[in-house]
Each structure stands twice: as structure tokens, then as C-alpha cells.
Protein backbone atom coordinates (compact mmCIF):
# COMPACT_ATOMS: atom_id res chain seq x y z
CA UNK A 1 0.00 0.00 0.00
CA UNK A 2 3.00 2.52 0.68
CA UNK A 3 4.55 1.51 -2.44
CA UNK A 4 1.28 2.34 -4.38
CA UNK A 5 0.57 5.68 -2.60
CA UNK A 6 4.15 6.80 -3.51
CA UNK A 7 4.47 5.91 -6.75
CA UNK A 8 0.97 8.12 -7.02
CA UNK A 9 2.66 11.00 -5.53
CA UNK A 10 5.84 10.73 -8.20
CA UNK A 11 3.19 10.57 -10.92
CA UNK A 12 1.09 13.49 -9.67
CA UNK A 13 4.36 15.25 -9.62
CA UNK A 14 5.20 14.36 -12.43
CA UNK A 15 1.99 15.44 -14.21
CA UNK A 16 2.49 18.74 -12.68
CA UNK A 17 5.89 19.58 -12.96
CA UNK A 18 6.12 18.22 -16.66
CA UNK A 19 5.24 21.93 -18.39
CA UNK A 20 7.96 22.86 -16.45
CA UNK A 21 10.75 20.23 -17.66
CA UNK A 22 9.47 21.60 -21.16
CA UNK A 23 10.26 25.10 -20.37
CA UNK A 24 13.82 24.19 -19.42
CA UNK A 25 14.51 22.15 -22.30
CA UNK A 26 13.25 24.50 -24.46
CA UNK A 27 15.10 27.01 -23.43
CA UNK A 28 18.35 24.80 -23.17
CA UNK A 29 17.68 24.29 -27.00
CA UNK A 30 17.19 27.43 -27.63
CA UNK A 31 20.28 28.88 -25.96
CA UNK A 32 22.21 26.22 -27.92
CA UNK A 33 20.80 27.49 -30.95
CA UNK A 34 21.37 31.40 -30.22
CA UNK A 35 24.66 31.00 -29.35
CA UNK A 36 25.09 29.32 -32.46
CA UNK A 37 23.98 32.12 -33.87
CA UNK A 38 26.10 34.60 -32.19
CA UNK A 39 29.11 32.72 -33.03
CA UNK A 40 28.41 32.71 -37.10
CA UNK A 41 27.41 36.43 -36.31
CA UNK A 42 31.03 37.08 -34.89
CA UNK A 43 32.80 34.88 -37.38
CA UNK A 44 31.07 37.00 -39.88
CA UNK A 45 31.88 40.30 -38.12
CA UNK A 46 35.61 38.45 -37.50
CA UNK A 47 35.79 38.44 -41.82
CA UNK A 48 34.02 41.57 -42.93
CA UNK A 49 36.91 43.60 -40.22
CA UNK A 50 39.68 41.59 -41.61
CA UNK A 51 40.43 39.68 -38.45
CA UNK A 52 41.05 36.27 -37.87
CA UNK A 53 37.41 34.54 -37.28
CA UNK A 54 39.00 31.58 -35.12
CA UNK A 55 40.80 34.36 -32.69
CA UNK A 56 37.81 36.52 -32.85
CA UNK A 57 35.14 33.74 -31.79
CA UNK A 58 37.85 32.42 -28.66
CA UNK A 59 38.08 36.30 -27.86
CA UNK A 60 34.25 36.77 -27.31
CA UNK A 61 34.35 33.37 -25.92
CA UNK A 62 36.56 34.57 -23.23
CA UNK A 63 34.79 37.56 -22.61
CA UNK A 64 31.30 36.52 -21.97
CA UNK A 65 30.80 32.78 -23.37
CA UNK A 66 28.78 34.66 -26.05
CA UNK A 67 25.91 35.62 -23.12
CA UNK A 68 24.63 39.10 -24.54
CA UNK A 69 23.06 39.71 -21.33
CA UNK A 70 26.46 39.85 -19.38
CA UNK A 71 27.96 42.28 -16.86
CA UNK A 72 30.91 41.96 -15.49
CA UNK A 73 32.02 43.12 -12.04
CA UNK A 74 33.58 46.13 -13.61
CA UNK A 75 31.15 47.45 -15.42
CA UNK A 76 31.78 46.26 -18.86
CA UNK A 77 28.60 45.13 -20.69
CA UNK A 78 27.22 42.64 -23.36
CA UNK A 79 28.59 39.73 -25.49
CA UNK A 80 31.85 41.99 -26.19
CA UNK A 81 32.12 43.04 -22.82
CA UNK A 82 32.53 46.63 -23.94
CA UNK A 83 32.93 49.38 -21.02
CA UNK A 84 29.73 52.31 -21.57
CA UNK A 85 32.67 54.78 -22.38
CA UNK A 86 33.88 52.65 -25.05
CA UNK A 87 30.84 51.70 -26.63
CA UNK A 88 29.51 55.31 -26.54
CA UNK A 89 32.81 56.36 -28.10
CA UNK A 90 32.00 53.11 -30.91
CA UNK A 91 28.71 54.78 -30.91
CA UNK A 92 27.07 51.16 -30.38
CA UNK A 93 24.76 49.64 -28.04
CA UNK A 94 26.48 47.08 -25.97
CA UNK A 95 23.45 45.07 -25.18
CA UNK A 96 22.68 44.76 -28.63
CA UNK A 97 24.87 41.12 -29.95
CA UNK A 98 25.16 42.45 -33.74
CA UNK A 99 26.33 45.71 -32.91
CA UNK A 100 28.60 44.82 -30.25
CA UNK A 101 30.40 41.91 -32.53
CA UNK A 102 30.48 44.54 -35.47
CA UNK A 103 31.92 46.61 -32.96
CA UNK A 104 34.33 44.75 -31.32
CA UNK A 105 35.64 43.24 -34.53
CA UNK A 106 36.28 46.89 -35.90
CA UNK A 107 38.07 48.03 -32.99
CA UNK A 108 40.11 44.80 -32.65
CA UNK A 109 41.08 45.01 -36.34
CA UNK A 110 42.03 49.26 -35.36
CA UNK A 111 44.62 47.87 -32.41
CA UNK A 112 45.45 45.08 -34.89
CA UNK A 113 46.67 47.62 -37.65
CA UNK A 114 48.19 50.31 -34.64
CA UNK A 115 49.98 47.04 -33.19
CA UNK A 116 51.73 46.09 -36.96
CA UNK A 117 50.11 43.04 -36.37
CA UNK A 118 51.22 41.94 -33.46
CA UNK A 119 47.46 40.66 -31.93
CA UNK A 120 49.24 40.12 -28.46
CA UNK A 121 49.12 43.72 -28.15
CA UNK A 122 45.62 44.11 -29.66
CA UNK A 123 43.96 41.45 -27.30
CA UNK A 124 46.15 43.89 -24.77
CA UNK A 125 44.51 46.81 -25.76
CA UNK A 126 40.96 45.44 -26.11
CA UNK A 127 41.34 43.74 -22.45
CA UNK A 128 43.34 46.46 -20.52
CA UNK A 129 43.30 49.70 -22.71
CA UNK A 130 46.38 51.00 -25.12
CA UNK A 131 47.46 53.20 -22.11
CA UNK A 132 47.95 49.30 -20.34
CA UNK A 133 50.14 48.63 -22.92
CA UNK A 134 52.20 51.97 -23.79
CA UNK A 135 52.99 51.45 -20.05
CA UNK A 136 53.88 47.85 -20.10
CA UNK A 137 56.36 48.51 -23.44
CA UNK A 138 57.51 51.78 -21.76
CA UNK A 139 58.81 49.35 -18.54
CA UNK A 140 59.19 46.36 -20.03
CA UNK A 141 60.63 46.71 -23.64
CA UNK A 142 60.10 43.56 -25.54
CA UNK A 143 59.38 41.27 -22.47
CA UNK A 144 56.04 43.66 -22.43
CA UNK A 145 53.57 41.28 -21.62
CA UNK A 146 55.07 40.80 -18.48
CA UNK A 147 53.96 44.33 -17.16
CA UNK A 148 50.67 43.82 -18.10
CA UNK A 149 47.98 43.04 -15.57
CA UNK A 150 47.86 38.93 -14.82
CA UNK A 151 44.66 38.77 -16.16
CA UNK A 152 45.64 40.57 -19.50
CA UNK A 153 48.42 38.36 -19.62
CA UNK A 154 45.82 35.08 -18.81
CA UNK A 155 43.79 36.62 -21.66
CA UNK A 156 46.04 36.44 -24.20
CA UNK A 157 47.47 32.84 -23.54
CA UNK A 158 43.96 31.57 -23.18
CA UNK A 159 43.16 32.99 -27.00
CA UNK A 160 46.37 32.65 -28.49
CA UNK A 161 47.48 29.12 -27.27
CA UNK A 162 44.16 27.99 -28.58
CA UNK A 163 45.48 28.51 -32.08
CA UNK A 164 48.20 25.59 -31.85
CA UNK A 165 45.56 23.14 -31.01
């Protein structure tokens, strides 16, 4: 009789709860599927700039796991993490995925260019500012990643030693 009555209870429960199981998987599928999304969007953004699309897509991966709703503890805002001054001065909307790839992509291809290719120092400037690394190179010389803050430094490994794999 105890068996009975609680196998009744797990199939009320069951009953009831099973909209909300739905709900979840639904929206697991459609995260999947959006972030999808964002990543051809950046890829694209990646090409039209003239940027590498596979450093690109591990750069935005880095910075928010492609989550357009995120915020870090800083301040910085969206899928491209993008400080309010910054995107202002971009004159984007941070919240908003396609302009914030667009944007990102142009102003990673800018440091690119101002760097002579060297992306180190772009993925510097995007992640700590060009006045980060002026100062690092001013103290530093050519071990200049060294100056740099450890999470700069942590940034660029993480996107850069991805490319050997």
C-alpha cells in the first residue's frame, strides 16, 4: 500500500511539474541554438573587419561565453564586454549582440593595424586599454607582456594558445 501511494505522488508530480521540464529544455535548446547564432554572427563580423574569425570567436568566448546579457564586475557590458565609455565612443549599443560583434571586430582590427600586427598587443589593448600597454612597453621593452595586468596576460594565452591546437 506505501509503495502504491508513492508511486501516485511521483506521478502526480510528475503530471504537474512536466510543463515545467518543457520550459527548461526549451530554453536549453534554444540557448544552444542562439549561441550558435552569435558565433556565425562574430565569425562574420571576425571576416568583414579583416580579423582572424577563429581568434575573434575564442576572444568573445573569453569575454562573456557569447551571453549578450552579461555584466561583469567592472562594469563592462554585453557579449563583447565593452565598457559604456567605449561603446559610446564606438557609438554602439552594448546590449545589442550584432552591434557589439560589429563593434568589437572593428576596434580589434584598429589595435590590430596600430599594433603592426602583433594581436598580443591588440587582445592587450581590447582587455586592458592602449594606455595598459604603452605602459607595459615603456617598462618592459620587448618582455612587455610581463607588465601587463595577470589577467591581461591570462587573456592572451587563453586565445592565443588555442590557435596551436
Amino acid at each position: 500500500m506505501r509503495n502504491l501511494l508513492l508511486l501516485g505522488l511521483v506521478v502526480i508530480a510528475a503530471v504537474l511539474l512536466y510543463p515545467s521540464f518543457q520550459a527548461v529544455a526549451q530554453h536549453q535548446s534554444s540557448s544552444v541554438s542562439a549561441t550558435t547564432g552569435y558565433v556565425s554572427m562574430a565569425r562574420q563580423a571576425a571576416t568583414d573587419a579583416g580579423i582572424a574569425p577563429d581568434l575573434f570567436e575564442r576572444q568573445i568566448r573569453q569575454e562573456s561565453k557569447f551571453d549578450p546579457r552579461a555584466l561583469s564586475p567592472a562594469g563592462a557590458q554585453g557579449i563583447a564586454q565593452f565598457m559604456p565609455a567605449t561603446a559610446r565612443s564606438l557609438g554602439i549599443n552594448p546590449w545589442n549582440p550584432e552591434q557589439a560583434l560589429k563593434g568589437a571586430a572593428r576596434l580589434m582590427a584598429s589595435y590590430n593595424k596600430q599594433y603592426h600586427g602583433n594581436y598580443a598587443a591588440a587582445l592587450a589593448a581590447y582587455n586592458a586599454g592602449p594606455g595598459a600597454v604603452a605602459t607595459a612597453v615603456d617598462q618592459c621593452g620587448s618582455h612587455w607582456q610581463s607588465c601587463l595586468p595577470a589577467e591581461t596576460q591570462n587573456y592572451i594565452t587563453v586565445i592565443l594558445s588555442e590557435q596551436q591546437h
